[in-house]
C-alpha atoms as a PDB file:
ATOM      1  CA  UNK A   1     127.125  -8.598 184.668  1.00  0.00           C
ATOM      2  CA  UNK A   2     127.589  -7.133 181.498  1.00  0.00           C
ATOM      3  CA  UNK A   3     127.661  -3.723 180.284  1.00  0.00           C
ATOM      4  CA  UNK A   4     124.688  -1.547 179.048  1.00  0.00           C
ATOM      5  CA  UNK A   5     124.097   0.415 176.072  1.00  0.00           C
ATOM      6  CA  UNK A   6     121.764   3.444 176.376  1.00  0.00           C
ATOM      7  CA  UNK A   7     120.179   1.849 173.228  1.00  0.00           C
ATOM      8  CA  UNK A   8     119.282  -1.524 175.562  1.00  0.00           C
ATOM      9  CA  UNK A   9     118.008   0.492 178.970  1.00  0.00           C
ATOM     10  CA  UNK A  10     116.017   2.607 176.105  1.00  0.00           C
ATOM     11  CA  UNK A  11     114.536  -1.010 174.876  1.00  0.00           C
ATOM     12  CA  UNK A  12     114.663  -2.130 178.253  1.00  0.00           C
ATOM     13  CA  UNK A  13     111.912   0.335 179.168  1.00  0.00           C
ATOM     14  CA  UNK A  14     109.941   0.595 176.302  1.00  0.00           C
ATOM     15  CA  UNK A  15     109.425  -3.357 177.156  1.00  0.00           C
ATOM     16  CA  UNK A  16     108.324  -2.943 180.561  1.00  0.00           C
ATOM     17  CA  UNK A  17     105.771  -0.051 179.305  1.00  0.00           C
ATOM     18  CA  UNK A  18     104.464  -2.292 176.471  1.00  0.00           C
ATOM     19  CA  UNK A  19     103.866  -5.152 179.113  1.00  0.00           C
ATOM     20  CA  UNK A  20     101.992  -2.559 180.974  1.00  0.00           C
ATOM     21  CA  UNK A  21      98.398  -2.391 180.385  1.00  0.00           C
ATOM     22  CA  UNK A  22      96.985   1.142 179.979  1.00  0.00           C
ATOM     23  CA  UNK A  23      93.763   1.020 181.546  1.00  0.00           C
ATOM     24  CA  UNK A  24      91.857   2.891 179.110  1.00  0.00           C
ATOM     25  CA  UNK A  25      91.737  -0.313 177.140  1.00  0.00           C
ATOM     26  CA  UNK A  26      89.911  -2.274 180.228  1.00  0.00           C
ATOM     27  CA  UNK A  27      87.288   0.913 180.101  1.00  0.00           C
ATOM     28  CA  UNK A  28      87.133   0.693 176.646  1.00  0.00           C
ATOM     29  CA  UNK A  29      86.852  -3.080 176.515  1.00  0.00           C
ATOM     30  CA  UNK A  30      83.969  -2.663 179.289  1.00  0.00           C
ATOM     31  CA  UNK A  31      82.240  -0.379 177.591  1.00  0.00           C
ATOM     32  CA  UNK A  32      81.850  -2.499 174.487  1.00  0.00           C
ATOM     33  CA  UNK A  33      80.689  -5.496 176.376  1.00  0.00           C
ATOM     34  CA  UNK A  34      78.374  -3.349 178.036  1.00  0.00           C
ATOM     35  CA  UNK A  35      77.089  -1.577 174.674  1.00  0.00           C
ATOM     36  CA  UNK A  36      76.611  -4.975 172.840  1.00  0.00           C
ATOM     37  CA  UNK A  37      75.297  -6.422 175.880  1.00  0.00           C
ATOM     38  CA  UNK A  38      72.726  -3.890 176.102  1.00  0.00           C
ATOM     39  CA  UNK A  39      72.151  -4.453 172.508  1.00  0.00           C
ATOM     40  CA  UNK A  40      71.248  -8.027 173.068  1.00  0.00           C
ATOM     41  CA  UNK A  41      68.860  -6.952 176.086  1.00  0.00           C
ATOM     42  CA  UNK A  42      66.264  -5.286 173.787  1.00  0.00           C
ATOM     43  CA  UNK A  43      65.240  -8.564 172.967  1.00  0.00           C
ATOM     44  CA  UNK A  44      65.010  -9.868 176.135  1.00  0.00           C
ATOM     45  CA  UNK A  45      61.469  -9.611 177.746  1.00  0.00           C
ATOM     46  CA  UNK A  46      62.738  -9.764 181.036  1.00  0.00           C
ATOM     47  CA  UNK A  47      65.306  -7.261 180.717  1.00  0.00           C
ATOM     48  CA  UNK A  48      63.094  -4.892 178.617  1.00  0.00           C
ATOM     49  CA  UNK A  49      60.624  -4.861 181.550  1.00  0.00           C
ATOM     50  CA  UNK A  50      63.015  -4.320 183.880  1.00  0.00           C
ATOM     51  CA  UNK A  51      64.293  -1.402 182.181  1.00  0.00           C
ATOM     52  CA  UNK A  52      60.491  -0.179 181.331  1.00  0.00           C
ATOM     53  CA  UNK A  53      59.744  -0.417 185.027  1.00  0.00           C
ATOM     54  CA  UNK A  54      63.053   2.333 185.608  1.00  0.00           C
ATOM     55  CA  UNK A  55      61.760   4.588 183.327  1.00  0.00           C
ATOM     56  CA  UNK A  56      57.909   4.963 184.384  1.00  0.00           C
ATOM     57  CA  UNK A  57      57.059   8.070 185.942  1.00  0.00           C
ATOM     58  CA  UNK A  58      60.314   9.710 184.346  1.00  0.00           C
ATOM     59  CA  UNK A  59      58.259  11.424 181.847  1.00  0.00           C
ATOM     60  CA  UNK A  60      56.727  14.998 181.974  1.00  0.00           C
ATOM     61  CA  UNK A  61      52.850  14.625 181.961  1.00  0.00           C
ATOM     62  CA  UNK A  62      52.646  16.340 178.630  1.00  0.00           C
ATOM     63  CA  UNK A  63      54.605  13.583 177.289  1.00  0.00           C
ATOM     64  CA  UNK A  64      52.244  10.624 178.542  1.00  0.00           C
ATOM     65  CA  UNK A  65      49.311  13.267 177.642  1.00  0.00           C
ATOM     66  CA  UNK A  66      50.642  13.098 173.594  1.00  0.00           C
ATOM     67  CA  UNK A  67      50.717   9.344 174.414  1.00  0.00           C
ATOM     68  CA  UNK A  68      47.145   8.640 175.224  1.00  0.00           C
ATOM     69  CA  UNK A  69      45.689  11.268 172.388  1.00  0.00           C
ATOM     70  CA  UNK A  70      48.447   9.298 169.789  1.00  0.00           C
ATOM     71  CA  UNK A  71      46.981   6.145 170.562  1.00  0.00           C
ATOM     72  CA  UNK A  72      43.520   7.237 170.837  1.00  0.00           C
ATOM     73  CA  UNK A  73      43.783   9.227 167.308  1.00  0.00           C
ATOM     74  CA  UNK A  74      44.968   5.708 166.229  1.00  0.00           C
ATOM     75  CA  UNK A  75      42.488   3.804 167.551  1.00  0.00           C
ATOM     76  CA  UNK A  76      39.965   6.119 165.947  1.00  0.00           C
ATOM     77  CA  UNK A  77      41.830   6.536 162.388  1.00  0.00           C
ATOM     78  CA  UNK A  78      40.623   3.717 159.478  1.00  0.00           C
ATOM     79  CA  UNK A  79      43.869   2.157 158.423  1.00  0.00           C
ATOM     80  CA  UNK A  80      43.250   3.141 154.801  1.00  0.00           C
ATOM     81  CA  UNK A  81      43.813   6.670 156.031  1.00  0.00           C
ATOM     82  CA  UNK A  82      46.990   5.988 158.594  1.00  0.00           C
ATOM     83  CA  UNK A  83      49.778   7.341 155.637  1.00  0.00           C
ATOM     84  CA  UNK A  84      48.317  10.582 155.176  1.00  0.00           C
ATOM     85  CA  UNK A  85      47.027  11.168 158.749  1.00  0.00           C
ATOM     86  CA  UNK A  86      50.301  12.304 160.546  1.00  0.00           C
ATOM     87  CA  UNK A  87      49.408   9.821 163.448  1.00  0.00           C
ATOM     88  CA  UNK A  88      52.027   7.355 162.268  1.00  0.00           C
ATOM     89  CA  UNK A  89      54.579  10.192 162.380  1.00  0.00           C
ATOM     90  CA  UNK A  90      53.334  11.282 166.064  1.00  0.00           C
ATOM     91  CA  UNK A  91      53.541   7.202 167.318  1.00  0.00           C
ATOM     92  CA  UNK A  92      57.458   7.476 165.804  1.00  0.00           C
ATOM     93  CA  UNK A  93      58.293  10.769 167.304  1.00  0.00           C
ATOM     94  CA  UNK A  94      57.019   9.575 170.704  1.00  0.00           C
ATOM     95  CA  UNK A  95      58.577   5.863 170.506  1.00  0.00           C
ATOM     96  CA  UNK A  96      61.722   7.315 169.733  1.00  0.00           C
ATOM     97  CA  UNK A  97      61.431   9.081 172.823  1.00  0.00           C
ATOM     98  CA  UNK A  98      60.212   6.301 174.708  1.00  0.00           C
ATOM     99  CA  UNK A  99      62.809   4.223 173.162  1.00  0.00           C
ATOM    100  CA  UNK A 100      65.723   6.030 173.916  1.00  0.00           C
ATOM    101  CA  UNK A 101      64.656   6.323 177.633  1.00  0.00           C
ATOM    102  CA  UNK A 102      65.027   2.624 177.866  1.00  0.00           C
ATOM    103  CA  UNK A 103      67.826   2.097 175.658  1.00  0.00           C
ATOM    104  CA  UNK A 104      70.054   4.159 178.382  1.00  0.00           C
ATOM    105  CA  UNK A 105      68.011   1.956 181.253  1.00  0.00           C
ATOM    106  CA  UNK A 106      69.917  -1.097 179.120  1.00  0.00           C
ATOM    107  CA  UNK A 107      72.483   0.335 178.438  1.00  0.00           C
ATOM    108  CA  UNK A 108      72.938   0.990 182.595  1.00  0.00           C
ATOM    109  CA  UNK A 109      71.945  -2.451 183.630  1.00  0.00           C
ATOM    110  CA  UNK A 110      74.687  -4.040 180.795  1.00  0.00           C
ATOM    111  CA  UNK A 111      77.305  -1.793 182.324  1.00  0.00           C
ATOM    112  CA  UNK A 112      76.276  -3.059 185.808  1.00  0.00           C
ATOM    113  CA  UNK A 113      76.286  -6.504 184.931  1.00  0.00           C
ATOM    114  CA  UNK A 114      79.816  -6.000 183.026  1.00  0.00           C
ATOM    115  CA  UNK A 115      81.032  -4.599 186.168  1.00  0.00           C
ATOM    116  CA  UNK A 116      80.326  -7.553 188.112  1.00  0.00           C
END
């Protein structure tokens, strides 16, 4: 057995750290799976459903109340006249609402199946 400089136990160690894996990176690594997977569920039907179905009911009543008068102001607005209307602007300011609600509903059931 031979003799050991401080400098080789110093490398010695820093090896066995570096062959360590720091399990931030397997979070981190999950959580991009998870994030594209989720991106890849907004165009699947199924999955969109699914995540639809977890967010009914979250909403305040106002909310589904600005809904049905958006639409119906829609249904009742000549599409000549949609750009200057401010309906269009009201069906983006809800569906961005809406939308993010089931983006995080993906973004859950990506990180469950990731988990798996």
């Amino acid at each position: 057995m031979g003799l050991h400089t401080a400098s080789d136990l110093a490398r010695n160690a820093q090896r066995n750290w570096d062959n360590q894996e720091d399990p931030r990176f397997g979070q981190e690594h999950r959580a991009e799976q998870a994030a594209d997977l989720a991106k890849a569920y907004r165009t699947d039907p199924v999955k969109l459903c699914e995540a639809e179905e977890l967010t009914a009911g979250t909403f305040s009543g106002t909310h589904y109340t600005e809904v049905s008068l958006a639409l119906h102001r829609l249904h009742h607005t000549d599409p000549a006249d949609l750009m200057g209307s401010g309906v269009l602007q009201d069906l983006y300011r809800l569906a961005r609402d809406e939308a993010a609600a089931i983006d995080a509903q993906l973004l859950e059931l990506a990180l469950q199946q990731v988990a798996a």
